[in-house]
Protein backbone atom coordinates (compact mmCIF):
# COMPACT_ATOMS: atom_id res chain seq x y z
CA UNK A 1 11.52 118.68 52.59
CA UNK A 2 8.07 117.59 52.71
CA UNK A 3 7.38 114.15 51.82
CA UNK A 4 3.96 112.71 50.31
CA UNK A 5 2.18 109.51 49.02
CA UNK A 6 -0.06 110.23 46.02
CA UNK A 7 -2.45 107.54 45.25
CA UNK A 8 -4.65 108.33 42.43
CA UNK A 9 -6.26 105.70 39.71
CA UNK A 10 -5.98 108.78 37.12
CA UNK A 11 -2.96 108.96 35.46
CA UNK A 12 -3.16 111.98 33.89
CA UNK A 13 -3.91 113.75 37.31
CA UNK A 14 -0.88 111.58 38.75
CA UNK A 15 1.35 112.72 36.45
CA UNK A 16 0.07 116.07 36.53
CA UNK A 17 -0.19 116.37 40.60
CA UNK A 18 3.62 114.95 40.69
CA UNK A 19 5.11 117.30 38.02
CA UNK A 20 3.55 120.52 40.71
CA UNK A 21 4.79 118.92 44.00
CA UNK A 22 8.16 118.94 42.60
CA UNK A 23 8.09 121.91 40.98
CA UNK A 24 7.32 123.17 44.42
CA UNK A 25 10.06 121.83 46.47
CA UNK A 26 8.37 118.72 47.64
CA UNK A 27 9.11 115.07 47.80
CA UNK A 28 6.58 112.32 46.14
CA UNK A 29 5.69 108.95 45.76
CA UNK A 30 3.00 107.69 43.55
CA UNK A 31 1.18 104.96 42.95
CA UNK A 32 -2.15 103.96 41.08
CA UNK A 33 -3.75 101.56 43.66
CA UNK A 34 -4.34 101.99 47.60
CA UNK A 35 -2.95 98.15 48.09
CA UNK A 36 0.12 98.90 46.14
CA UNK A 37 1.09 102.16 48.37
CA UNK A 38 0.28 100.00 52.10
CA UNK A 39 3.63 98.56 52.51
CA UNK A 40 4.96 102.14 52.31
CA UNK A 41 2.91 103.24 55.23
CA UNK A 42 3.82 102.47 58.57
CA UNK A 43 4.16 103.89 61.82
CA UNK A 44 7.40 105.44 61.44
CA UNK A 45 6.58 106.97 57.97
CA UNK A 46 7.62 110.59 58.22
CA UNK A 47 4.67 112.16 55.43
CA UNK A 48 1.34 112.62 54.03
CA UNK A 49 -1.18 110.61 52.24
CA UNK A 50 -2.85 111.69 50.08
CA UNK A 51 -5.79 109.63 48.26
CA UNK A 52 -8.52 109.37 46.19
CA UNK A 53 -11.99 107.88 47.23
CA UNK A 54 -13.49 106.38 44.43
CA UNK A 55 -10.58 103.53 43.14
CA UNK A 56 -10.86 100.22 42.11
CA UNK A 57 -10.22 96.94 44.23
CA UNK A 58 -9.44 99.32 47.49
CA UNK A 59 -10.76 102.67 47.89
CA UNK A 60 -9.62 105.00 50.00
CA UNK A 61 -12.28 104.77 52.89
CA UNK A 62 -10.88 101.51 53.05
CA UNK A 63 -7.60 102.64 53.08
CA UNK A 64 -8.26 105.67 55.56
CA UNK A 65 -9.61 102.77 57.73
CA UNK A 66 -6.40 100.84 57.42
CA UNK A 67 -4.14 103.78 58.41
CA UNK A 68 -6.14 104.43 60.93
CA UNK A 69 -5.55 100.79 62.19
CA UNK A 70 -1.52 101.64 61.64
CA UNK A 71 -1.38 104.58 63.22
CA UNK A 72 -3.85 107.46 63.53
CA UNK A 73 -1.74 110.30 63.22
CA UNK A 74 -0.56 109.77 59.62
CA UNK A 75 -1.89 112.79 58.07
CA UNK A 76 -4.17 111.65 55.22
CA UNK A 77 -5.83 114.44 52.40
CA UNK A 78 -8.71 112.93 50.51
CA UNK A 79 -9.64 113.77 47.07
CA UNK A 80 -13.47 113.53 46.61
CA UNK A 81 -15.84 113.88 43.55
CA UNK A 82 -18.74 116.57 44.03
CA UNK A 83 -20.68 113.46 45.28
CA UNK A 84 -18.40 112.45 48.05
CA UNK A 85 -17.79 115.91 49.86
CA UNK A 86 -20.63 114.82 52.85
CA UNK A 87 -18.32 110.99 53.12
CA UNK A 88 -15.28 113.38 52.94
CA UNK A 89 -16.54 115.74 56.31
CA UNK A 90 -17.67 112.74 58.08
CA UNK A 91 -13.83 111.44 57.14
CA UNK A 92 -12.77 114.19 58.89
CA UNK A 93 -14.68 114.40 62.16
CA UNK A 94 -13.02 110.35 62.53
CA UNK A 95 -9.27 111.83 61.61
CA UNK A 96 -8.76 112.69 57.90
CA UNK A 97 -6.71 116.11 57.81
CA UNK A 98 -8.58 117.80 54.83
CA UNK A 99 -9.90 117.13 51.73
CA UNK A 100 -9.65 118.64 48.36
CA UNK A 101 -12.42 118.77 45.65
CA UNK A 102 -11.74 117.94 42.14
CA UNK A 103 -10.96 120.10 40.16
CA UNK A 104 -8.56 121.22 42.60
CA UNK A 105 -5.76 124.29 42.65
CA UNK A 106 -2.31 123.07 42.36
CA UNK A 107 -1.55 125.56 45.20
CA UNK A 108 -3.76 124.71 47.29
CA UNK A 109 -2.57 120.87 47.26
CA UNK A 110 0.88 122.30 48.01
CA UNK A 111 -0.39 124.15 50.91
CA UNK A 112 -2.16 121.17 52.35
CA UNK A 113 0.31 119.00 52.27
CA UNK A 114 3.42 121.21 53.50
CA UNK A 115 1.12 122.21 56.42
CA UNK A 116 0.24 118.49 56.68
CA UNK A 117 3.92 117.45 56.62
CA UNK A 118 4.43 120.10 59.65
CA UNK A 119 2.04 118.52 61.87
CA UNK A 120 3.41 115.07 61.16
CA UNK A 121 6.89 116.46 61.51
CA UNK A 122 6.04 117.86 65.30
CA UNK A 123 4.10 114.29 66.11
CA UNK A 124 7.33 112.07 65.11
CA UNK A 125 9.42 114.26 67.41
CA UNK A 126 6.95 114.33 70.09
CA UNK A 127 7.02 110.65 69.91
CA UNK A 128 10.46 109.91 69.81
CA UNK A 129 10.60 112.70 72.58
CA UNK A 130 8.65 110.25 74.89
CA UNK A 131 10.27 107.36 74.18
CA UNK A 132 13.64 108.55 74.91
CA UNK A 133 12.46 109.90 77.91
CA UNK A 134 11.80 106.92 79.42
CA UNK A 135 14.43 104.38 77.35
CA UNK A 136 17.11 102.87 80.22
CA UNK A 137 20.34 104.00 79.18
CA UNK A 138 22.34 101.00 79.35
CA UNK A 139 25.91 102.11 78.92
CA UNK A 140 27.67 101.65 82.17
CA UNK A 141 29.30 105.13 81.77
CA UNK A 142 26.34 107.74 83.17
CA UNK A 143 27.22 110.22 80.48
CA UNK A 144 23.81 111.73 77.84
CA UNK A 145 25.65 112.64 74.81
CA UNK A 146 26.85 111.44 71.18
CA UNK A 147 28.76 114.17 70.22
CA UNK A 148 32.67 113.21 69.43
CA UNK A 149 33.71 115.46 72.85
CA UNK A 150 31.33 113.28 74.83
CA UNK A 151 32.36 110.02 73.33
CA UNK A 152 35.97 110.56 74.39
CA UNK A 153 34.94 111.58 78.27
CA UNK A 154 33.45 108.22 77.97
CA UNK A 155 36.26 106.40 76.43
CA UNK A 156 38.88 108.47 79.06
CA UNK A 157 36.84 107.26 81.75
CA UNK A 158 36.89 103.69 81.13
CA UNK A 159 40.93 103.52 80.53
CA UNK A 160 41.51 105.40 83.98
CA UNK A 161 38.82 103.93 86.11
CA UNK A 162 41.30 101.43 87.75
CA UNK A 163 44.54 103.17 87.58
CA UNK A 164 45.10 104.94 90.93
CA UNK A 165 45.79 108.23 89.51
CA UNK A 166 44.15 111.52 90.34
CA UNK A 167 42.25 113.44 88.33
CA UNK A 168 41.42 117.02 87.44
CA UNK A 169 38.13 117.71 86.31
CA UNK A 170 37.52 121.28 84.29
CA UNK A 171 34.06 122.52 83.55
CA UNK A 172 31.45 125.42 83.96
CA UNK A 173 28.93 125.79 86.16
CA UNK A 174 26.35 123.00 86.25
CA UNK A 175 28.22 120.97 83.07
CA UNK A 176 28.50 117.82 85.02
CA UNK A 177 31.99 117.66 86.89
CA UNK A 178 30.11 115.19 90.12
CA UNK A 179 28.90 113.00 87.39
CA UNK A 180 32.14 112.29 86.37
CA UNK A 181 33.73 111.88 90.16
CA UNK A 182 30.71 109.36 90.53
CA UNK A 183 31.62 107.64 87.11
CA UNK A 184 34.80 107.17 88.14
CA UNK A 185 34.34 106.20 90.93
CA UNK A 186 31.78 103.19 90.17
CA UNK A 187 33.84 102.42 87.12
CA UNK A 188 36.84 101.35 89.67
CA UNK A 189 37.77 98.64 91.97
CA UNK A 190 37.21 101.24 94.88
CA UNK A 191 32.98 101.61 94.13
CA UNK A 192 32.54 99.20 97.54
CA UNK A 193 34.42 101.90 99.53
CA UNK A 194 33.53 105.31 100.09
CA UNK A 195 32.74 108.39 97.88
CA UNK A 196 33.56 111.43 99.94
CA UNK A 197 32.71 114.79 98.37
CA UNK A 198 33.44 118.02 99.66
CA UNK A 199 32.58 121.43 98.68
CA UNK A 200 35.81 123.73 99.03
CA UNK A 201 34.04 126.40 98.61
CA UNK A 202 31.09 125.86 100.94
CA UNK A 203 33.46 125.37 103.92
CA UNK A 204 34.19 128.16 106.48
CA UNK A 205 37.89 128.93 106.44
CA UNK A 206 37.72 128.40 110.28
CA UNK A 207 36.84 124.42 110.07
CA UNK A 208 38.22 123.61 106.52
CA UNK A 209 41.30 122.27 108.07
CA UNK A 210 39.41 119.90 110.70
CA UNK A 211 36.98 118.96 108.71
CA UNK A 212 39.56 117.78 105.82
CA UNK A 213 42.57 116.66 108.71
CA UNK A 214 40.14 115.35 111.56
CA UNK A 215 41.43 116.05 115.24
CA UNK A 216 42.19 114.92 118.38
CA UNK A 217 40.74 116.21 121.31
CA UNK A 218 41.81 119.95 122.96
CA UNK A 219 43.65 120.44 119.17
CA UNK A 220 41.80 123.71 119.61
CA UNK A 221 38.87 125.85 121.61
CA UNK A 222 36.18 123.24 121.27
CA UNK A 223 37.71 120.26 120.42
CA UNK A 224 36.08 118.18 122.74
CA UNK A 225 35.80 114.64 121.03
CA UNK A 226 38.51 113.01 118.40
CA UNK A 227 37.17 113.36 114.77
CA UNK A 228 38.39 111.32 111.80
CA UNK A 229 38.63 114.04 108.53
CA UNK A 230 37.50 113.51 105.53
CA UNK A 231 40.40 112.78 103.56
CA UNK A 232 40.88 110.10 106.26
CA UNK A 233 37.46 108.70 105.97
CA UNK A 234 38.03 108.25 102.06
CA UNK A 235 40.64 106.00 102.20
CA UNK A 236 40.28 103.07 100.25
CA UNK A 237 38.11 104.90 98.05
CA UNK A 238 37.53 108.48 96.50
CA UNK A 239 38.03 111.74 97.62
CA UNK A 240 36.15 114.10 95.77
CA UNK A 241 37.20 117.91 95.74
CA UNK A 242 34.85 120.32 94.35
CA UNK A 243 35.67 123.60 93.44
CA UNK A 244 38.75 123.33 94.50
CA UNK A 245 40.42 126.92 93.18
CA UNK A 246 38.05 127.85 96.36
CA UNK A 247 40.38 126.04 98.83
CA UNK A 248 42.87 128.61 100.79
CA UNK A 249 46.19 129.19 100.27
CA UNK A 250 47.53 127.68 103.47
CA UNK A 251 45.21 124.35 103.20
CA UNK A 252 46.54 123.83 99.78
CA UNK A 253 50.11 123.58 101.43
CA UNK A 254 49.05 120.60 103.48
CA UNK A 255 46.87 118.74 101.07
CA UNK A 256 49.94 119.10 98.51
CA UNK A 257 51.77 116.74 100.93
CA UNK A 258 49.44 114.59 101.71
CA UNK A 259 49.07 113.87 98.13
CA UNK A 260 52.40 113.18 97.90
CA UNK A 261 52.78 111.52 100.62
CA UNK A 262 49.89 109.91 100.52
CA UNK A 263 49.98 110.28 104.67
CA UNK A 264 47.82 112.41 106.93
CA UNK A 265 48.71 113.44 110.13
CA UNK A 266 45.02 115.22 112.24
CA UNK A 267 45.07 118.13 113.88
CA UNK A 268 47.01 117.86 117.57
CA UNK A 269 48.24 114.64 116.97
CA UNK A 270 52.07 113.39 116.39
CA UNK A 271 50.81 110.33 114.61
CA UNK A 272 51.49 109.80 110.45
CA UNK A 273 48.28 107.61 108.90
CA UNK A 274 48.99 105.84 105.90
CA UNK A 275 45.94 106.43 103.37
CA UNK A 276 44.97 104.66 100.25
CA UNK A 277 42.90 107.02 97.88
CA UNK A 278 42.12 108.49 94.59
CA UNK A 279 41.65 112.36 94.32
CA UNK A 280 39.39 113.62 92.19
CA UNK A 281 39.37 117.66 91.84
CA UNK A 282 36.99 119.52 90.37
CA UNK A 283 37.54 123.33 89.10
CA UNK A 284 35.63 125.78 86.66
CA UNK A 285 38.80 127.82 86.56
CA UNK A 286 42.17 127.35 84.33
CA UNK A 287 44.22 126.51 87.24
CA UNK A 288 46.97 126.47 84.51
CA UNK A 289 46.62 130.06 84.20
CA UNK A 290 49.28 132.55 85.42
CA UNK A 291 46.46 134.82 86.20
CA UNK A 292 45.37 132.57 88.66
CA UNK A 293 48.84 131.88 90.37
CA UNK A 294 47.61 134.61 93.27
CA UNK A 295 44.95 132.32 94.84
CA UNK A 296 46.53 128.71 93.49
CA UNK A 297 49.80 127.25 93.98
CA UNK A 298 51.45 126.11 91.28
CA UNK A 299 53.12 122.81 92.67
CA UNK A 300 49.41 121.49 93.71
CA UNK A 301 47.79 122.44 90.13
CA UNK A 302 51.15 120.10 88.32
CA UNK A 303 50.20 117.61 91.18
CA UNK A 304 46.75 117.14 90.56
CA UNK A 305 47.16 117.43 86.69
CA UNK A 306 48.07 113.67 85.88
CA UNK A 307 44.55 113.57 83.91
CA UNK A 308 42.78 116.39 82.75
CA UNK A 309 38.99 115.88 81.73
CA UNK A 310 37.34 119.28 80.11
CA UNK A 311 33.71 118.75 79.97
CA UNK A 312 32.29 121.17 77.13
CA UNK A 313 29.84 123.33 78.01
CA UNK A 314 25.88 122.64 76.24
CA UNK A 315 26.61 125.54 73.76
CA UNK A 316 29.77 123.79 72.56
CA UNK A 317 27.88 120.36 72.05
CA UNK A 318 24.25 121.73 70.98
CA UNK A 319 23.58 118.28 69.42
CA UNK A 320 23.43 116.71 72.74
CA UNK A 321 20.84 119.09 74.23
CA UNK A 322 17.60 117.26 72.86
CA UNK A 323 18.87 113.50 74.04
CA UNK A 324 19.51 115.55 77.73
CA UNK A 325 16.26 116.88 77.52
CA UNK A 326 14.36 113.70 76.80
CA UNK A 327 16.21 112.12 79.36
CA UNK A 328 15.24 115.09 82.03
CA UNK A 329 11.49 115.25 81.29
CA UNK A 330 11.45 111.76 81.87
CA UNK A 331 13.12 112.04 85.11
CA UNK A 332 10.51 115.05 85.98
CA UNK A 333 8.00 112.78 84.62
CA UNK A 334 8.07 110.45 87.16
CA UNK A 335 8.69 112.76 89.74
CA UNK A 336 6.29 114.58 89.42
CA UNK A 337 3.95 111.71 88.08
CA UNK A 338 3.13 114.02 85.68
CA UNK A 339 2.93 113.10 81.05
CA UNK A 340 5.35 114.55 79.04
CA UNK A 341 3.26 117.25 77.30
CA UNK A 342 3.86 117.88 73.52
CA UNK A 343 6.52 120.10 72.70
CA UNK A 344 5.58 123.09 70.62
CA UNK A 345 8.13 124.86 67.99
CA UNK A 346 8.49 127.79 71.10
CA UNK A 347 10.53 125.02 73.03
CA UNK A 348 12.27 123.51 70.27
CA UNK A 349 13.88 127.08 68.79
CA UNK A 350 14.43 128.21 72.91
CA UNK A 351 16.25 124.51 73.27
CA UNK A 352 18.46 124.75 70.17
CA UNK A 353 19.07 128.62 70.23
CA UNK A 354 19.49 129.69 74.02
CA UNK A 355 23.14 129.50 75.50
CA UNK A 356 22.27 127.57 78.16
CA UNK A 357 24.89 129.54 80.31
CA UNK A 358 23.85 126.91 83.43
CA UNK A 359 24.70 124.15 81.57
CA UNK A 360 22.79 120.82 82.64
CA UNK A 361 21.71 121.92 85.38
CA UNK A 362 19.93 124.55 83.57
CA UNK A 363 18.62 122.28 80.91
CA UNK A 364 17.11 120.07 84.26
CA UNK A 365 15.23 122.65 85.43
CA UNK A 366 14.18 123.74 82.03
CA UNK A 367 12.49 120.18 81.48
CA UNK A 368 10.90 120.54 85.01
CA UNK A 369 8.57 123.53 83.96
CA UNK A 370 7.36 122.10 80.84
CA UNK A 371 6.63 119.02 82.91
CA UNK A 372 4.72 121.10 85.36
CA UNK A 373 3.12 123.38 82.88
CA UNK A 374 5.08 126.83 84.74
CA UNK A 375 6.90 127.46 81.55
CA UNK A 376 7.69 130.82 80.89
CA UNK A 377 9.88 130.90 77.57
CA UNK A 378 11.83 134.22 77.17
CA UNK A 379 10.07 136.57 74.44
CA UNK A 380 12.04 136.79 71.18
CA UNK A 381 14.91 139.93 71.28
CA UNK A 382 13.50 142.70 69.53
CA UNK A 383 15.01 142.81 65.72
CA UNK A 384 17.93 145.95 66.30
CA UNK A 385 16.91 149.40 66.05
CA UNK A 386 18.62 149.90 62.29
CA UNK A 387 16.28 147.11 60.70
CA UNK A 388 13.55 149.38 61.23
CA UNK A 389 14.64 151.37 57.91
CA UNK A 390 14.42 148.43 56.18
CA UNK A 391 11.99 147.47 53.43
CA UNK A 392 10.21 144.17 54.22
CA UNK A 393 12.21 142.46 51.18
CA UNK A 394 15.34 143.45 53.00
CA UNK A 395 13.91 141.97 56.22
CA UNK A 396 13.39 138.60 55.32
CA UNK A 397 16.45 138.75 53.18
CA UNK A 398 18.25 139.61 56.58
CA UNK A 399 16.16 137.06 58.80
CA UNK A 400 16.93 134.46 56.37
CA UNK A 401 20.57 135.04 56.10
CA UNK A 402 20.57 134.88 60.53
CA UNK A 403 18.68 131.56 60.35
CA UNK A 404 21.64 129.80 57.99
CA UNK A 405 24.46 131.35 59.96
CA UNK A 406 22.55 130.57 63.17
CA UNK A 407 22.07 126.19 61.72
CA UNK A 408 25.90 126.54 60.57
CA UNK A 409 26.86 127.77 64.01
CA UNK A 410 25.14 125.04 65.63
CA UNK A 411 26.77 122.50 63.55
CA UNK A 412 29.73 123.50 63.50
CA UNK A 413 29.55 123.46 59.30
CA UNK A 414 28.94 120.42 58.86
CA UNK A 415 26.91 120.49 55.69
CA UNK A 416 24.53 117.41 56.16
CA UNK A 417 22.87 118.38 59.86
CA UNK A 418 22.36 122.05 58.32
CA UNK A 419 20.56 120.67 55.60
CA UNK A 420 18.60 118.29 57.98
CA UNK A 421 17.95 121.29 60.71
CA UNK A 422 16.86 123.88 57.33
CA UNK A 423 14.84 121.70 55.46
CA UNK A 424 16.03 122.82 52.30
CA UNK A 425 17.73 121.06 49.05
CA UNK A 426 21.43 121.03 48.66
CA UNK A 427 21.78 122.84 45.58
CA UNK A 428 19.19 125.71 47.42
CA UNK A 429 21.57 125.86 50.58
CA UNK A 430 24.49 126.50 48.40
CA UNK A 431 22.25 129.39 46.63
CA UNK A 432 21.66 131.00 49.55
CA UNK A 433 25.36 130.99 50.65
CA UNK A 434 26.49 132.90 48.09
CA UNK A 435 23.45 135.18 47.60
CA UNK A 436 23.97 136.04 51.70
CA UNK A 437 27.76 135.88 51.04
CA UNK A 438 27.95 133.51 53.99
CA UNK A 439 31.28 131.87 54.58
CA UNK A 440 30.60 127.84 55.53
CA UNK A 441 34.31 127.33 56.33
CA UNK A 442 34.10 129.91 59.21
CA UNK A 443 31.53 127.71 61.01
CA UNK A 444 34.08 124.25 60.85
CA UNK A 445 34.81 123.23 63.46
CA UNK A 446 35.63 119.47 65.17
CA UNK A 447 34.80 118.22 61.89
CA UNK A 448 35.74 117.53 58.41
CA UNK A 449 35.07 119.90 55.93
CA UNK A 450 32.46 118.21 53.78
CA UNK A 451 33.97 118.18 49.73
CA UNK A 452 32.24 119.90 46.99
């Protein structure tokens, strides 16, 4: 809710301004002096001041001047006499947000300070934007993310780094499967040897086998020089097999026993290498899936399943997304040795409310744009066709009833964040629940029910 320092020497008209901004929703703090209020005012204060002029021992010129001095953006509303309205303007033109002449409207101090609040609001997140876009991350594990799924990757990761076991990686589309190969791989005794990544799916059938197997020589039509394979070249460190549902039926029966083996023998050759490697595959299929049995064997996907690692996809860990996208502006920052441009309340709905159905990747080149300025946000879906018989009334009741189920959805029920993401007291947020009939419980999930 909006939060606000009232600083008046009158104390009727404290009392009096205090009893409306509560009545009204809002949050307040009042004092009768300027010097008393300071220590409440720093940089990271999240609110509005507002102040009288005329006040004994510090007025609030002085105290305009101070905050100013603290930080400039702190939103400050001045109350003047008829006699101060020209200081007031000139105020103004150096920073002050508005002013309000006495007597003043109770409404209309509402309204200044809850749009006051909103500007202050998008500054603090602006500014915490920036700094996490350019803070070093310095956990050794190269994973963006606090959400409970992500924590465990990161905990997984550090218990297997060392033990020579492969790995099976699950994960859509641009969710971050190489990042984890590469984590593992640095994490282990093995990160002074090799990381060898292929594509299975970006391989011709035609080469696949030489390029994984190597060769000798006339092994076939064109064979002209001996070639060490892949696998072979990633011995002593790790072999990293991407999209490997891709890989064809009859290649699959030859890396199965070289896994088990842990042997390779190259194309046209009689001789049996010994090999010392970790496999990492990498799939955005369920390769435990009958349906999948036609184009997998099942032997290789029990093989390769000692440790499974499912990386969630961005809509399954929305509270991640605006930590990833501070840390990819900054990235496009410097790339493009371009500033981080304020983020308007068009990005912030698009980042918490679109699917993100290319995961990171996605989210990447998101951040690029509104680096380069090339953003073009999707337009708003057009409310369905049957709204358009309803009465206004009905159409706010029905927007507002999306907007909770849409905050619940993103976390997951969890009462606390919803209240955080709504801005709305606890006791309203229960209101509303049963006035939209909402069910909270349908949105748990990952997370303790919070107790009544």
């Amino acid at each position: 809710m909006p939060h606000a320092v009232f600083i008046d020497d009158d104390d009727e008209l404290r009392r009096a301004a205090i009893q409306t901004l509560k009545l009204h929703g809002l949050s307040v703090e009042a004092y009768a002096g300027a010097r008393a209020a300071l220590p409440a005012l720093d940089r990271d204060f999240d609110g509005v001041v507002v102040t009288d002029i005329r006040m004994p021992d510090m007025d609030g010129l002085e105290l305009f001047q101070r905050l100013r001095d603290i930080d400039p953006d702190i939103p400050i509303i001045l109350i003047t006499g008829h006699g101060d309205i020209a200081m007031a303007v000139q105020c103004m033109r150096d920073g002050a947000y508005d002013f309000l002449s006495k007597p003043y409207p109770g409404d209309r101090l509402v309204a200044a300070i809850t749009h006051a609040a909103e500007k202050r609001r998008l500054v603090l997140e602006n500014r915490r934007l920036r700094e996490a876009a350019f803070a070093i991350e310095a956990d050794e594990v190269p994973f963006i993310g606090a959400t409970p799924a992500m924590q465990r990757i990161k905990q997984t990761l550090r218990h297997i780094a060392d033990a020579d076991v492969d790995v099976l990686v699950e994960g859509e589309t641009g969710t971050g499967k190489e990042v984890v190969a590469t984590a593992l791989h640095r994490l282990s005794r093995r990160r002074h040897r090799p990381l060898v990544a292929i594509n299975c799916g970006a391989l011709p059938e035609s080469i696949i086998e030489s390029e994984l197997f190597g060769h000798e020589p006339g092994a076939f039509t064109g064979a002209q020089k001996k070639r060490i394979g892949r696998i072979e070249h990633a011995s002593g460190g790790t072999l990293f097999l991407d999209e490997i549902e891709s890989m064809p039926l009859a290649v699959q029966v030859k890396l199965l026993r070289v896994l088990e083996s842990r042997q390779i023998t190259p194309l046209g050759s009689n001789e049996v290498r010994n090999l010392d490697l970790r496999v990492v595959a990498a799939t955005k299929e369920d390769l435990g899936s009958p349906a999948i049995r036609a184009k997998f064997r099942e032997d290789l996907f029990y093989r390769l399943n000692v440790v499974t690692i499912r990386i969630p996809p961005l809509r399954e860990r929305r509270e991640d997304i605006p930590l990833l996208f501070a840390h990819y502006l900054g990235h496009a920052s410097r790339r493009f040795q371009r500033d981080i441009p304020d983020m308007p309340a068009s990005i912030r709905h698009h980042l918490m409310t679109h699917d993100w159905p290319g995961n990171v990747r996605e989210l990447a080149h998101f951040a690029e744009r509104v680096v380069l300025g090339v953003l073009n946000t999707p337009a708003p879906h057009p409310a369905p066709t049957q709204d358009s018989a309803l009465t206004l009334p009905e159409r706010i009741e029905h927007f507002e009833a999306q907007l909770i189920k849409d905050a619940l959805a993103a976390h997951q029920g969890d009462v606390k964040a919803t209240l955080d993401a709504l801005g709305i007291p606890r006791k309203t947020f229960y209101d509303k629940l049963q006035r939209h009939g909402i069910d909270r419980q349908q949105y748990v999930g990952g997370v303790e029910p919070e107790s009544f």
